[in-house]
N, C-alpha and C. Protein backbone atom coordinates (compact mmCIF):
# COMPACT_ATOMS: atom_id res chain seq x y z
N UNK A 1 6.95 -27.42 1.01
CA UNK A 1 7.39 -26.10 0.61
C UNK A 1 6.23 -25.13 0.81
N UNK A 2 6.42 -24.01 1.46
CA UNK A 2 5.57 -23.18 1.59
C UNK A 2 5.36 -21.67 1.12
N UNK A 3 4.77 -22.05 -0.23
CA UNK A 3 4.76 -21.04 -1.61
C UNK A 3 4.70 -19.52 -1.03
N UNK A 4 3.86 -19.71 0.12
CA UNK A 4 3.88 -17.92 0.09
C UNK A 4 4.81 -17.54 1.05
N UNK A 5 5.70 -18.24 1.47
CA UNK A 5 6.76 -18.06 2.77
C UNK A 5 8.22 -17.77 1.33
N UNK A 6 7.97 -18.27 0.19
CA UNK A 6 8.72 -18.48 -0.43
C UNK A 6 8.81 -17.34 -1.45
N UNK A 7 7.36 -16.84 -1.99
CA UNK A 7 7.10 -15.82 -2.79
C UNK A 7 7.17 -14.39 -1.93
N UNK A 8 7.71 -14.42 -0.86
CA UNK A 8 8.07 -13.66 0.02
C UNK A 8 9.00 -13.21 -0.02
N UNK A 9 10.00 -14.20 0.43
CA UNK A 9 11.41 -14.20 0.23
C UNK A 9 12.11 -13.72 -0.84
N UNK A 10 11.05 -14.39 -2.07
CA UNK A 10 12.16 -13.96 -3.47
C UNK A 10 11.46 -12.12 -3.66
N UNK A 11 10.63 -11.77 -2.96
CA UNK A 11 10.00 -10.32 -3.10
C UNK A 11 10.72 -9.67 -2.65
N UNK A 12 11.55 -10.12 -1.11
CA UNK A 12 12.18 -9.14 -0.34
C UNK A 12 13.70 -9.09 -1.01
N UNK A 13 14.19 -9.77 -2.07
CA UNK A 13 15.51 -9.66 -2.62
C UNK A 13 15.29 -8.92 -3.77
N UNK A 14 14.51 -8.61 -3.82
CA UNK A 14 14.48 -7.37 -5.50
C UNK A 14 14.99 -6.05 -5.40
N UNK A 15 16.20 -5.84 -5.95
CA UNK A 15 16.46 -4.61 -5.49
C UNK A 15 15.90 -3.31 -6.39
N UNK A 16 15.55 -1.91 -5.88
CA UNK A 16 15.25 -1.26 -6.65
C UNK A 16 16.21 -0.86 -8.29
N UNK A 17 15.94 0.13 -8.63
CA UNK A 17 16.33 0.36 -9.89
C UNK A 17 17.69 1.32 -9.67
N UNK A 18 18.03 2.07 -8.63
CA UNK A 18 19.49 2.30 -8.48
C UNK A 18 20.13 1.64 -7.47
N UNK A 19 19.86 0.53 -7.32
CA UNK A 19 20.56 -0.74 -6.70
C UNK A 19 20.76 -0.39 -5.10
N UNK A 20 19.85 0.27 -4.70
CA UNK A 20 19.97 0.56 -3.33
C UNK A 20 19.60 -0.79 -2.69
N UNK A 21 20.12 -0.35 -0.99
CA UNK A 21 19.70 -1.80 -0.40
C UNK A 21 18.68 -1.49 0.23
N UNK A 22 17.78 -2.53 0.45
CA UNK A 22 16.36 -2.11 1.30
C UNK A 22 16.88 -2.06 2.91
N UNK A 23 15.63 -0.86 3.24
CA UNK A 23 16.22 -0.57 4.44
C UNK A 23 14.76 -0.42 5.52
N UNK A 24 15.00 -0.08 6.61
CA UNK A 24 13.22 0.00 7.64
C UNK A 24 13.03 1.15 7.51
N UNK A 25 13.75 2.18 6.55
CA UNK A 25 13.17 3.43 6.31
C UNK A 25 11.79 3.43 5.29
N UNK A 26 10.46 3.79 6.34
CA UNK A 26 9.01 3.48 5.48
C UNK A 26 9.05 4.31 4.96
N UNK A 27 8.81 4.27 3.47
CA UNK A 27 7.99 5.68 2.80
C UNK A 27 6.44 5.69 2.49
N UNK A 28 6.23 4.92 3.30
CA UNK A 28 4.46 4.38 3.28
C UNK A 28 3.85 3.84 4.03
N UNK A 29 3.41 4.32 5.27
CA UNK A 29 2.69 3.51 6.57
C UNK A 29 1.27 3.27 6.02
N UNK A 30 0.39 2.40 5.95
CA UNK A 30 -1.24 2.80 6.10
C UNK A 30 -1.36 1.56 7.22
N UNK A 31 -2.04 1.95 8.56
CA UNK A 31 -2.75 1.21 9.79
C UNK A 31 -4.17 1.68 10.01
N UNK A 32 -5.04 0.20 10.01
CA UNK A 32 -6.25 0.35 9.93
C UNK A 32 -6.81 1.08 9.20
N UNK A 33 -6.83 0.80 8.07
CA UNK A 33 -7.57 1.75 7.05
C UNK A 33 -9.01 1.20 6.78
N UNK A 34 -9.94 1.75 6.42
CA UNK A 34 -11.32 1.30 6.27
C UNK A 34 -12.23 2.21 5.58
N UNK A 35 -12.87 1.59 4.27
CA UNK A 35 -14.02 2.90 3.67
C UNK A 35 -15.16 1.76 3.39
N UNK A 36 -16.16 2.55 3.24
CA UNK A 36 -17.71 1.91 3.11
C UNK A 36 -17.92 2.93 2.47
N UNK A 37 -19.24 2.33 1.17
CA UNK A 37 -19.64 3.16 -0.02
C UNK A 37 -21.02 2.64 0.12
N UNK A 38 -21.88 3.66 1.49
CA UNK A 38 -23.02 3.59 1.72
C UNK A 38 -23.16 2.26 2.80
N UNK A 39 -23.82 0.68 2.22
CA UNK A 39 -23.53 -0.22 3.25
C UNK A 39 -22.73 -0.87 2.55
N UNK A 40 -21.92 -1.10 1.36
CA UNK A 40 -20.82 -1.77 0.83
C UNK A 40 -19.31 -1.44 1.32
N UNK A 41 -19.13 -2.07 2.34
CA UNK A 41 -18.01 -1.81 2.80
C UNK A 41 -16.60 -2.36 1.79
N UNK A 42 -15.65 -1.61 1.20
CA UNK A 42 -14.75 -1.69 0.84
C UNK A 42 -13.13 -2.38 1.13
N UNK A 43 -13.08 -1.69 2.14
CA UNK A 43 -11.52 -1.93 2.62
C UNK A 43 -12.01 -2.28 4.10
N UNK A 44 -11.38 -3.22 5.03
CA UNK A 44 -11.13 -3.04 6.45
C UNK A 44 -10.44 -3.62 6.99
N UNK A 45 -9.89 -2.58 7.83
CA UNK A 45 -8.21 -2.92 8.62
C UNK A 45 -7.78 -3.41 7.96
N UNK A 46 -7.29 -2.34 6.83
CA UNK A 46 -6.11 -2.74 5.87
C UNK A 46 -4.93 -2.38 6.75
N UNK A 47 -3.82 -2.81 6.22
CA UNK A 47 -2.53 -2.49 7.19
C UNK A 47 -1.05 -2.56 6.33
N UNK A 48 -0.23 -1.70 5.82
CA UNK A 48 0.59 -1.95 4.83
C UNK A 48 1.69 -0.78 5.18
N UNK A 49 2.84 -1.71 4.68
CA UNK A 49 4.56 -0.78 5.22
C UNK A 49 5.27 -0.90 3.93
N UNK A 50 5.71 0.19 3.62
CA UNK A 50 6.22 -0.37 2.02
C UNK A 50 7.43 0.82 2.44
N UNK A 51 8.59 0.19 2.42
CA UNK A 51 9.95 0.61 2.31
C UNK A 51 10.83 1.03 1.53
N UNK A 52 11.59 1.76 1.68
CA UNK A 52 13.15 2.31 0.65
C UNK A 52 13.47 0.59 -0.11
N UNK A 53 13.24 0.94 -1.50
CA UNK A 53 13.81 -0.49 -2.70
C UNK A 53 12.69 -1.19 -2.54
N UNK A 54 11.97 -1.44 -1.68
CA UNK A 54 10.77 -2.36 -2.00
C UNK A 54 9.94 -2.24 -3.26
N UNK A 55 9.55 -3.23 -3.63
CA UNK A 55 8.07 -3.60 -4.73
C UNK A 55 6.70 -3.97 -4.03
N UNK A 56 5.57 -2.74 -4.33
CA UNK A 56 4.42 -3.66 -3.83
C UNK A 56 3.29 -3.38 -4.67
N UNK A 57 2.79 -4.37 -4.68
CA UNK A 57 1.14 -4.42 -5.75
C UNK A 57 0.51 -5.50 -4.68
N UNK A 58 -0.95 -4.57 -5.11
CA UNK A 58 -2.01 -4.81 -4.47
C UNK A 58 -2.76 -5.59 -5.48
N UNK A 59 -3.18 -7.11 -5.63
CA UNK A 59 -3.72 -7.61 -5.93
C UNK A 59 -5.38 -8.25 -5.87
N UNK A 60 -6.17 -8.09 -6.92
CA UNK A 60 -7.61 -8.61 -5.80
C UNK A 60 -8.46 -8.40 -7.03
N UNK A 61 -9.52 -8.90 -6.86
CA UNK A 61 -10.79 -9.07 -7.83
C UNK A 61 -11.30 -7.66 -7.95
N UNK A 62 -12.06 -7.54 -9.14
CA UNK A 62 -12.62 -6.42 -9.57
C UNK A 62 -13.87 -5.87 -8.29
N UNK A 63 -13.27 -4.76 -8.33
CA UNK A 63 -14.45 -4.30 -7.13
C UNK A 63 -14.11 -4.31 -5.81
N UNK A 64 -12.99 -4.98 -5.25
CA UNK A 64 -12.59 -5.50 -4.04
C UNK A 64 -11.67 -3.94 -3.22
N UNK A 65 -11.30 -3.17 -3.74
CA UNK A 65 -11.03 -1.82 -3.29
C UNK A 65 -9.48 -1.26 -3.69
N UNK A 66 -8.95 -2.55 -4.36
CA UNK A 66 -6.92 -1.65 -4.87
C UNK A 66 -7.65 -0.42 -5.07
N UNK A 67 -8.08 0.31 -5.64
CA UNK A 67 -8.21 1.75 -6.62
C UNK A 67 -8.54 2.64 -5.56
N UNK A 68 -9.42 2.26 -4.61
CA UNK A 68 -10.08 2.90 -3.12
C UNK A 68 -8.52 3.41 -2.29
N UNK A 69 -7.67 1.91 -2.21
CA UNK A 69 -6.76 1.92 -1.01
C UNK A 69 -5.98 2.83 -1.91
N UNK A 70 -5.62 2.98 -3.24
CA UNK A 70 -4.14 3.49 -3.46
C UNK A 70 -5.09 5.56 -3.67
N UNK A 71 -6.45 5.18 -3.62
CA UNK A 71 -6.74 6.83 -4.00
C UNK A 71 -6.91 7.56 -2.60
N UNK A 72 -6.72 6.80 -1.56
CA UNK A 72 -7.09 7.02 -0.30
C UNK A 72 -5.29 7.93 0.34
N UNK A 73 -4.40 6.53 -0.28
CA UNK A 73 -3.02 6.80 0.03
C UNK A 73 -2.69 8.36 -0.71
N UNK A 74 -2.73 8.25 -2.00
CA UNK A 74 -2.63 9.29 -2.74
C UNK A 74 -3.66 10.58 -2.04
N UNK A 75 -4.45 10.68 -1.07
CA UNK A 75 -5.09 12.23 -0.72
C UNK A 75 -5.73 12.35 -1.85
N UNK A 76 -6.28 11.26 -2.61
CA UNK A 76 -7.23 12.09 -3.81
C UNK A 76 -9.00 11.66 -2.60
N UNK A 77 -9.14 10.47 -1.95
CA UNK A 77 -9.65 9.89 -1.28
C UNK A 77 -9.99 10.22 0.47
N UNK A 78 -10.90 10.21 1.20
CA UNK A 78 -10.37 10.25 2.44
C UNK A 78 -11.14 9.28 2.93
N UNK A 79 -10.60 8.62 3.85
CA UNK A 79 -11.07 7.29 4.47
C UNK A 79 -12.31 7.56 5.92
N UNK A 80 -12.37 6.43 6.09
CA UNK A 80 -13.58 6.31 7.22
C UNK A 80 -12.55 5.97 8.43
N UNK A 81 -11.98 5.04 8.22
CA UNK A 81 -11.45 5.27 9.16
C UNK A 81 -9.63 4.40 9.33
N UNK A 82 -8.67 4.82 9.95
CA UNK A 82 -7.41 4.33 9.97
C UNK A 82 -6.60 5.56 9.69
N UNK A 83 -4.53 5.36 9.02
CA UNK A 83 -3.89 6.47 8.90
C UNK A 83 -3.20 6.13 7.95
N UNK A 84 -2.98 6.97 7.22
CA UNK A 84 -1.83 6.69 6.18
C UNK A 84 -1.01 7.50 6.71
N UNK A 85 0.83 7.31 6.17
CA UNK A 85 1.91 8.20 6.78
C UNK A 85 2.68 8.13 5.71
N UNK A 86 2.90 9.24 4.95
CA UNK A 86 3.75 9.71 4.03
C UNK A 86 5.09 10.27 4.40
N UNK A 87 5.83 9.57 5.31
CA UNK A 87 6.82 10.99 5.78
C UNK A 87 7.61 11.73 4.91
N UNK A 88 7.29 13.24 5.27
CA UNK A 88 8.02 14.26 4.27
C UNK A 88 7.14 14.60 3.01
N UNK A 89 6.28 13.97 2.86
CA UNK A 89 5.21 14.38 0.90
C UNK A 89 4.41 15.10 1.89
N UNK A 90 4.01 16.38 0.86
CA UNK A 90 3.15 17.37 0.80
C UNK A 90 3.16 17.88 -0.46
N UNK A 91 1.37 18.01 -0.20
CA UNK A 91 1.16 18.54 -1.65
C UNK A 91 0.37 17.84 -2.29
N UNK A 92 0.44 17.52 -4.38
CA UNK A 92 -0.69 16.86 -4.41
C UNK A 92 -0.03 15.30 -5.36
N UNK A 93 -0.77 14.48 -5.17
CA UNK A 93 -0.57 13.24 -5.96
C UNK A 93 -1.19 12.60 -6.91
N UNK A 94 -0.82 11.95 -7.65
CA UNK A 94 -1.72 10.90 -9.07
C UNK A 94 -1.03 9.81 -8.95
N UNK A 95 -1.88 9.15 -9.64
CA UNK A 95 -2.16 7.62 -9.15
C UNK A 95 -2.03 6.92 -10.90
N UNK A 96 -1.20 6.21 -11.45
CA UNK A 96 -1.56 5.42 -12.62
C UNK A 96 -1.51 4.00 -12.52
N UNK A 97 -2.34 3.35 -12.85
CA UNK A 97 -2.75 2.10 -12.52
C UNK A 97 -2.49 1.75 -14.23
């Protein structure tokens, strides 16, 4: 059995909270994303698609960059290098962790 082929699967059947069906409409591109804090490099070639009904959390050890990647997504942040794609948001965002 192959746990993360599996913890996959049961991720992609969660439906959101007004029971929509998931669809390839992204509301969240980030390709190649990358920040360094001096020579401590943070994030690199991160790469993440998060869709209409999807669930996603970013998991990882203290220090390892969730707070970097989601303040980067949010425009509170600007990266070194890669893209995030919000289609349609403008304007400003917050972040609660």
């Amino acid at each position: 059995m192959n746990t993360t082929q599996d913890t996959h699967s049961q991720a992609r059947n969660v439906s959101s909270t007004k029971n929509e069906p998931f669809t390839t409409e992204e509301l969240v591109s980030v390709s190649g994303l990358a920040k360094a804090f001096g020579s401590h490099r943070v994030l690199h070639d991160i790469n993440l698609d998060a869709h209409r009904g999807e669930m996603v959390a970013l998991l990882g050890a203290n220090g390892c960059g969730k707070s970097t990647a989601l303040r980067i997504v949010a425009g509170l942040e600007t990266a070194d290098q890669g893209e995030v794609a919000v289609p349609g948001f403008t304007g400003t965002a917050m972040i609660f962790q």
